[in-house]
Every structure is written in structure tokens, then in C-alpha cells.
N, C-alpha and C. Protein backbone atom coordinates (compact mmCIF):
# COMPACT_ATOMS: atom_id res chain seq x y z
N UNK A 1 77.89 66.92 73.71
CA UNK A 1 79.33 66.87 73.69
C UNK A 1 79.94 68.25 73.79
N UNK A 2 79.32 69.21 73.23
CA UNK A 2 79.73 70.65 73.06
C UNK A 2 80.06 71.37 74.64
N UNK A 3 78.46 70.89 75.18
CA UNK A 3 78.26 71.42 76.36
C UNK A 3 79.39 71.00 77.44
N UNK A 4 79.90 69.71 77.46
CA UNK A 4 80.53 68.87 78.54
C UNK A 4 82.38 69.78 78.08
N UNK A 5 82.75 69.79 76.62
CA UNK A 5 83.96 70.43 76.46
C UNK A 5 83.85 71.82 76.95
N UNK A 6 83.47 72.63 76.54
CA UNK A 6 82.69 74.02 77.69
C UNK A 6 83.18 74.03 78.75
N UNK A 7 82.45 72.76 79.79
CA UNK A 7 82.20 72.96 80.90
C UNK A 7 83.84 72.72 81.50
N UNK A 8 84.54 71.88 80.80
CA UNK A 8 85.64 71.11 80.91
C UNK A 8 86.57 72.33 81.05
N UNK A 9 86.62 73.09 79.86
CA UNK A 9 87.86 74.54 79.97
C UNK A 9 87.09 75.24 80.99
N UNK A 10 86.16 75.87 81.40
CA UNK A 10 85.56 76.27 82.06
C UNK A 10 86.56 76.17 83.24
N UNK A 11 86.54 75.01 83.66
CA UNK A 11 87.11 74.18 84.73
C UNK A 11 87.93 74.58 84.97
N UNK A 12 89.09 74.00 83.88
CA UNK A 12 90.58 74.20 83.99
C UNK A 12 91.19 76.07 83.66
N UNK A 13 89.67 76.71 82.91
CA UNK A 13 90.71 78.28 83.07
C UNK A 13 90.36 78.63 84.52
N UNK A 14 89.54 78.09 85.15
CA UNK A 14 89.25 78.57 86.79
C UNK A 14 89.85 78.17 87.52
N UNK A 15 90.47 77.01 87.41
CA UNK A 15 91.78 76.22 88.17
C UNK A 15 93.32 77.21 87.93
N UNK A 16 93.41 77.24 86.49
CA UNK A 16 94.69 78.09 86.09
C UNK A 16 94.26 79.22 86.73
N UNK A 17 93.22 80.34 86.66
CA UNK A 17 93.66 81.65 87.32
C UNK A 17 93.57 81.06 88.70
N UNK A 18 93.06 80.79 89.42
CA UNK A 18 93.84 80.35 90.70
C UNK A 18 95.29 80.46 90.54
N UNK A 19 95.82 79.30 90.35
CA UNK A 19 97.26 79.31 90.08
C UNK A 19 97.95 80.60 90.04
N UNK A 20 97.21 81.63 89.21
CA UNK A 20 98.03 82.56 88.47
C UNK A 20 97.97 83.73 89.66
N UNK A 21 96.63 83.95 90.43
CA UNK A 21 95.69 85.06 91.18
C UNK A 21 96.60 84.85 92.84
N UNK A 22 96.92 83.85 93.33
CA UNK A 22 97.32 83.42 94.71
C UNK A 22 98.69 84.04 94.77
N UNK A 23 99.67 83.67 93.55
CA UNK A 23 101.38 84.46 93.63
C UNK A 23 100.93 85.63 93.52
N UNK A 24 100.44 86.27 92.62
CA UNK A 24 100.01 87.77 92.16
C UNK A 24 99.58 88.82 93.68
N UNK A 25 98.71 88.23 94.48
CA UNK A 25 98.02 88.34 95.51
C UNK A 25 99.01 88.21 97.03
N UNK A 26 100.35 87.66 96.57
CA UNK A 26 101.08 87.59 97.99
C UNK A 26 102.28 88.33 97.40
N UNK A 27 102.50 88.80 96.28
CA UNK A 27 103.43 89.59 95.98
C UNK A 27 102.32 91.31 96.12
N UNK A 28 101.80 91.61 95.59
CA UNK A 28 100.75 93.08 96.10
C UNK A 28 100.69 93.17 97.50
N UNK A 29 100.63 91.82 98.19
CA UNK A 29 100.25 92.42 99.84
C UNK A 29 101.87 92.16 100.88
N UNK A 30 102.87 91.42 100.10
CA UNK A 30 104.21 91.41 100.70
C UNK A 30 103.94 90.02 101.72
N UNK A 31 104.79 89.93 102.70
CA UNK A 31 104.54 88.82 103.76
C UNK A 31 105.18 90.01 104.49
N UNK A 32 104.79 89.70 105.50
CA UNK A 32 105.09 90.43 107.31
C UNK A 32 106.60 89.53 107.59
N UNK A 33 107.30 90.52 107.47
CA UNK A 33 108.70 89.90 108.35
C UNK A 33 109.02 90.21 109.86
N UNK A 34 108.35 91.09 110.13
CA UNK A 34 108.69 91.61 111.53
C UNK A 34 107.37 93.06 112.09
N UNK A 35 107.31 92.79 113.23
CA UNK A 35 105.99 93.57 113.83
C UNK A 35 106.53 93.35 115.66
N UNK A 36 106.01 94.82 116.21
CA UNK A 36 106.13 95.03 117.52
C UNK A 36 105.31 96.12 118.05
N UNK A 37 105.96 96.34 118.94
CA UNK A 37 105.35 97.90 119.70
C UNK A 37 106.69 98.47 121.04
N UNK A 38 106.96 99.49 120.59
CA UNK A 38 107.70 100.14 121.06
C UNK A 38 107.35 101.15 121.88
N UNK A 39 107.71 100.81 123.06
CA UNK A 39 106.95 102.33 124.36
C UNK A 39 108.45 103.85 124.47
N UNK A 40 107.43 104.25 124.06
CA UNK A 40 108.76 105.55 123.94
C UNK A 40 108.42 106.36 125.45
N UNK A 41 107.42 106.01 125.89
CA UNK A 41 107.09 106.57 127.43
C UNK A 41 106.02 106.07 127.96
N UNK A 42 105.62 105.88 129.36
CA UNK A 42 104.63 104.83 129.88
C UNK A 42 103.28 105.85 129.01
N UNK A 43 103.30 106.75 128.30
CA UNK A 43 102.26 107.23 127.93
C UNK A 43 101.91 107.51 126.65
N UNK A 44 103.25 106.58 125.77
CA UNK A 44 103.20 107.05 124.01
C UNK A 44 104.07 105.11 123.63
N UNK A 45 103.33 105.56 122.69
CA UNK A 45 104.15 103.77 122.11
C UNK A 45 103.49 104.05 120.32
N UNK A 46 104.57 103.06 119.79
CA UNK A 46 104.19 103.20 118.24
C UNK A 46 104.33 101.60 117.48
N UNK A 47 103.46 101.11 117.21
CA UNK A 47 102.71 99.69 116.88
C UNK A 47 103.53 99.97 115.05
N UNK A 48 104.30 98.95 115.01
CA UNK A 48 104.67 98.93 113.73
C UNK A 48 104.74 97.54 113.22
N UNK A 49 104.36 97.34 111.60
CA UNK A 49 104.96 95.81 110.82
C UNK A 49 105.42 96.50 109.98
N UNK A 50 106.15 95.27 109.52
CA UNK A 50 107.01 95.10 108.28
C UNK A 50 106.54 94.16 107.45
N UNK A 51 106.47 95.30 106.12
CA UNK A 51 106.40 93.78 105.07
C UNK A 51 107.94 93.46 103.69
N UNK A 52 107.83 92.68 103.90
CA UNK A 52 108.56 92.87 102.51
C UNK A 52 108.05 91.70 100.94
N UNK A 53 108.39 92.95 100.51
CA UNK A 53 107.67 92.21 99.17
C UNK A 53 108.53 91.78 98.20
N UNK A 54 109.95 92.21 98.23
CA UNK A 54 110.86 91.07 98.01
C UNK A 54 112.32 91.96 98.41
N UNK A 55 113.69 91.23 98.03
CA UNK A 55 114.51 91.22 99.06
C UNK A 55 114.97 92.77 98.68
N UNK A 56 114.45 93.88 97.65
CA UNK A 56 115.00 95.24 97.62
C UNK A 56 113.92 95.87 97.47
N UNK A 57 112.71 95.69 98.45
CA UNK A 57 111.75 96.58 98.67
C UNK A 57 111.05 96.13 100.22
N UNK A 58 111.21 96.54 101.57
CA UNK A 58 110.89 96.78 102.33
C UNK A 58 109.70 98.18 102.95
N UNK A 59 108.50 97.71 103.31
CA UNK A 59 107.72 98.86 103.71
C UNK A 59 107.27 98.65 105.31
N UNK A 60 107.55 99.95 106.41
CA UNK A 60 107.20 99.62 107.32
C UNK A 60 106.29 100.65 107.92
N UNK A 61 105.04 99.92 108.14
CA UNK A 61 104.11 100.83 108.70
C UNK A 61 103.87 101.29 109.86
N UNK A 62 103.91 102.19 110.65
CA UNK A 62 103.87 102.73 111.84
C UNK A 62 103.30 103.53 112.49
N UNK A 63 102.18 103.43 113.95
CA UNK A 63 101.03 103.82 114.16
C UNK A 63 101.70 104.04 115.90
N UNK A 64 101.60 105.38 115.96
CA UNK A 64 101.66 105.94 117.06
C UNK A 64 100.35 106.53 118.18
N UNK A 65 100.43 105.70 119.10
CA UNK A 65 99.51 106.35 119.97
C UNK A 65 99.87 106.81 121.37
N UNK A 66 98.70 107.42 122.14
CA UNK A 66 98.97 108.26 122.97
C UNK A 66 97.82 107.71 124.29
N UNK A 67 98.23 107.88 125.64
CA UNK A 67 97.42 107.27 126.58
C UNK A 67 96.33 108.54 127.13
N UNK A 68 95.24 108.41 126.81
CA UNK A 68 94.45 109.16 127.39
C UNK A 68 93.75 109.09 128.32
N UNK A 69 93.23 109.19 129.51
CA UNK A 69 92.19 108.49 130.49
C UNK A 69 92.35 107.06 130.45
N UNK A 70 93.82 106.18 130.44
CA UNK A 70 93.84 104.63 130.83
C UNK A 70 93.80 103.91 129.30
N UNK A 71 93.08 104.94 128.33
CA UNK A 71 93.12 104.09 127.11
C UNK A 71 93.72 104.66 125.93
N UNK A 72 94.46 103.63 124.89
CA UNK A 72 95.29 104.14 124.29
C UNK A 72 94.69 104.56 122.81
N UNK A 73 94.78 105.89 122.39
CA UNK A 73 94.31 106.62 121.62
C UNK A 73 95.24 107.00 120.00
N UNK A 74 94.96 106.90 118.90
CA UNK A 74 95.84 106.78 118.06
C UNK A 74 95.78 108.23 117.67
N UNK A 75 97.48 108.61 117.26
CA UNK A 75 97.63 110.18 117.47
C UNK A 75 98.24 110.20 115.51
N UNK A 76 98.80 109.33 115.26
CA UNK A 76 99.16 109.71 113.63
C UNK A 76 100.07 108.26 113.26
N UNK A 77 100.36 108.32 112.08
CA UNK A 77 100.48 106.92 111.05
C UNK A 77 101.77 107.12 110.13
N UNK A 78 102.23 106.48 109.83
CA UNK A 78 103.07 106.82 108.25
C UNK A 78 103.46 105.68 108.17
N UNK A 79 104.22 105.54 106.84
CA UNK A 79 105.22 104.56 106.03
C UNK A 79 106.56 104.78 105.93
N UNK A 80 107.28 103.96 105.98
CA UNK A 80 108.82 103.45 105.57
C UNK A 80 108.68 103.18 104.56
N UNK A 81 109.33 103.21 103.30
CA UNK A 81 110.28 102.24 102.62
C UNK A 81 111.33 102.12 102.18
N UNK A 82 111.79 101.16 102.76
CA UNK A 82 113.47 100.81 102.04
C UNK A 82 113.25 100.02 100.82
N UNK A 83 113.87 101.03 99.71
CA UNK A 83 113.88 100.22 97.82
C UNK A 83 115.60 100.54 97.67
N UNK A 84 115.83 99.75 97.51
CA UNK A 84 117.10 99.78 96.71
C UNK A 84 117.51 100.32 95.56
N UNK A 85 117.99 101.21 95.36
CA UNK A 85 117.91 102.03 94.02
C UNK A 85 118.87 101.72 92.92
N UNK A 86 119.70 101.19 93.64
CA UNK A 86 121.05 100.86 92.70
C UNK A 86 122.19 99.98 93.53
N UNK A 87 123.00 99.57 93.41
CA UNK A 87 124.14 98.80 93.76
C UNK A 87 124.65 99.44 95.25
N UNK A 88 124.31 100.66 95.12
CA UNK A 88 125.12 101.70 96.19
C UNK A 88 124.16 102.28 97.22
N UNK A 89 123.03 102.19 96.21
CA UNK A 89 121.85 103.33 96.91
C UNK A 89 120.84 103.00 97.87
N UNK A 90 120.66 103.63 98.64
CA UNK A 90 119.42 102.79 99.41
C UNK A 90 118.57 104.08 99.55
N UNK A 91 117.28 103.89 99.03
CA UNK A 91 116.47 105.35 98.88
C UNK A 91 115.38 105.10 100.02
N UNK A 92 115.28 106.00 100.92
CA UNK A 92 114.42 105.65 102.07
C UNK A 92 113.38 107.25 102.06
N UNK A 93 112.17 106.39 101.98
CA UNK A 93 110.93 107.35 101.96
C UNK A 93 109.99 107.23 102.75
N UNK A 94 109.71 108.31 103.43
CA UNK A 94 108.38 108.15 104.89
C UNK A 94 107.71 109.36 104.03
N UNK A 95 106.11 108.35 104.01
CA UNK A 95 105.06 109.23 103.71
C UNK A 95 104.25 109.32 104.53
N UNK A 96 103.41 110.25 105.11
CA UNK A 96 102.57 110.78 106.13
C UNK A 96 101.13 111.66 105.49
N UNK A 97 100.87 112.02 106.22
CA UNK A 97 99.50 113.25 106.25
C UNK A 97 100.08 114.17 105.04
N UNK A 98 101.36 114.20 105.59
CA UNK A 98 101.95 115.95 105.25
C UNK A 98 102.56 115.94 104.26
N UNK A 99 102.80 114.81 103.70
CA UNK A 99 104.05 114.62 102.21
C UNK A 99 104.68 112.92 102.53
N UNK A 100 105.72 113.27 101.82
CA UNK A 100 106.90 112.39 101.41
C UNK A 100 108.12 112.81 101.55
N UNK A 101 109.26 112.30 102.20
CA UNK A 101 109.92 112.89 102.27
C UNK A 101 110.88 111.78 101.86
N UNK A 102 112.24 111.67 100.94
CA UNK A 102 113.20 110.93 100.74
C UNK A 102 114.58 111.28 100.90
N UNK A 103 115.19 110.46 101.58
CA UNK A 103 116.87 110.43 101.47
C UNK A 103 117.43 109.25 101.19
N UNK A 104 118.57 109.31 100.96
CA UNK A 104 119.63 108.34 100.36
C UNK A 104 120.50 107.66 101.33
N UNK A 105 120.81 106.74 101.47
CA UNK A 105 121.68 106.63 101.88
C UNK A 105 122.50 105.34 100.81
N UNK A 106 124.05 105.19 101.19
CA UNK A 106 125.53 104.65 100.40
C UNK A 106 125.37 103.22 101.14
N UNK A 107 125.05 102.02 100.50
CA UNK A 107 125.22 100.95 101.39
C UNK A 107 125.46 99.71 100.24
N UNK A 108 126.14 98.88 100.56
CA UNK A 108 125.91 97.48 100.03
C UNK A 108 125.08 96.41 100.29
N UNK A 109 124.10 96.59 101.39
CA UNK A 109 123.20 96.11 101.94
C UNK A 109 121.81 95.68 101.09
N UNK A 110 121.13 94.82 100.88
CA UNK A 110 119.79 94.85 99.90
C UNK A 110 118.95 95.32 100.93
N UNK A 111 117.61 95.79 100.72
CA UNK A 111 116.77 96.43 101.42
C UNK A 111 116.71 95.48 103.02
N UNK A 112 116.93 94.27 102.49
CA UNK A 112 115.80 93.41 103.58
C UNK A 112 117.29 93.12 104.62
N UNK A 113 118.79 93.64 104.69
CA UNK A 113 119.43 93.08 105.18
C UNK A 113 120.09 94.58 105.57
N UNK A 114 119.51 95.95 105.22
CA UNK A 114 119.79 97.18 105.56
C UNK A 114 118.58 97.26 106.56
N UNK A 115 117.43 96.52 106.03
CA UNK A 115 116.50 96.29 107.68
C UNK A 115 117.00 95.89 109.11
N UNK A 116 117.26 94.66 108.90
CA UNK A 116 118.16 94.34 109.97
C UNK A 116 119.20 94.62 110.84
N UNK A 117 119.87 95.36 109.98
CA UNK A 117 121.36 95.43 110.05
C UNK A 117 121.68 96.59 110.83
N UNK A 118 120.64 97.47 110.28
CA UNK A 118 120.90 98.58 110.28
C UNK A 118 119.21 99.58 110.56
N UNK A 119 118.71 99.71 109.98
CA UNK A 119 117.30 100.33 110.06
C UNK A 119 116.42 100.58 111.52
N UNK A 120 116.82 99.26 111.98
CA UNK A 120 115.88 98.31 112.56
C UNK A 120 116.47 98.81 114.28
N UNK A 121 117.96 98.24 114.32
CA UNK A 121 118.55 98.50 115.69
C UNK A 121 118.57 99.97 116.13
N UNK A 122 119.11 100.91 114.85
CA UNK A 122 119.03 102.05 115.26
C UNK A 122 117.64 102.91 115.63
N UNK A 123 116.70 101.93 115.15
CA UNK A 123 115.19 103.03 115.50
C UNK A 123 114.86 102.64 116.92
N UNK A 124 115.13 101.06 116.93
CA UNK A 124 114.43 100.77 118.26
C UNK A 124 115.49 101.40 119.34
N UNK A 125 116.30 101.70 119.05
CA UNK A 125 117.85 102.32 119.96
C UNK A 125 117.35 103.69 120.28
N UNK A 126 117.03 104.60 119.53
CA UNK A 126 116.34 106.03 119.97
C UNK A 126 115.02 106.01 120.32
């Protein structure tokens, strides 16, 4: 009888961390809202996604390469993120090789609608 109650929680704490491990596990890795590739010249383009991991934290990763002999060669990497800092604030940080670098910007926008709105048109625009 001992053995079978055992086996029984056994069961159900392996069922519950499931439960608990799957939200935990899609909030750490975000969901992909948006992904492309942008040719800045028939000989340079930069492969980027987006994740967001909820609606005032946006991270966008971005991988630039370069055409060498017909094939395309990766030249350097970094991060976006748009976090919302406050009511007003929108704190935007690209980290690279070389550092971190942050600025501010004044918006009423939440991260995921300063993506859109704004982030998004003006990058693919330059």
C-alpha cells in the first residue's frame, strides 16, 4: 500500500511540474512576433526576429551579413530591447561585441506597440 501511494504523488508532482515548467519555459524564451531580412544592398542584408516576452519588454535580434564569392557570410550580431521603464519612458538598449549602449526615449506607447508603431517602420525605412 505504501509503495502504490509513493508511486501515486510521484505521478501527480511530475504531472504538476509540467504544468508549472511549460509557462515558465515560454515566458524565458518569449514567442517570436515578427522576423525578416532586410537587403540594405544586393551585397549586405541583416536577418532579424523579434521576441516578445510580454507587452513592455521587446528583444530584437539582428544578424548582418555580407556576400562573398556568391555566398552569404555573417559579418556581426547584436540585440534590441525595448523595456518600458515607466509611464513615459521607453529605454532602448543594443548590446554587441563592444558594449551596451542605452537611450531613452518620451512615449506613451508599451514596448510591443512602440514596436510597431514606431521602431519597426523607421528601421526598415533607413
Amino acid at each position: 500500500m505504501k509503495i502504490k501511494f509513493i508511486t501515486i504523488l510521484t505521478i501527480l508532482f511530475a504531472v504538476f511540474s509540467l504544468q508549472i515548467i511549460g509557462p515558465v519555459a515560454a515566458i524565458q524564451n518569449g514567442d517570436l512576433i515578427d522576423h525578416g531580412t532586410k537587403y540594405t544592398t544586393t551585397d549586405a542584408k541583416c536577418v532579424w526576429k523579434t521576441y516578445g516576452y510580454h507587452e513592455n519588454n521587446i528583444k530584437i535580434f539582428k544578424t548582418y551579413y555580407y556576400k562573398e564569392n556568391g555566398k552569404w557570410v555573417r559579418d556581426f550580431g547584436y540585440v534590441v530591447t525595448l523595456e518600458k521603464d515607466s509611464s513615459i519612458d521607453m529605454k532602448i538598449s543594443q548590446e554587441d561585441a563592444w558594449g551596451t549602449s542605452i537611450r531613452y526615449e518620451t512615449t506613451q506607447f508599451s514596448a510591443n506597440d512602440y514596436y510597431w508603431k514606431i521602431y519597426r517602420p523607421e528601421w526598415l525605412e533607413n
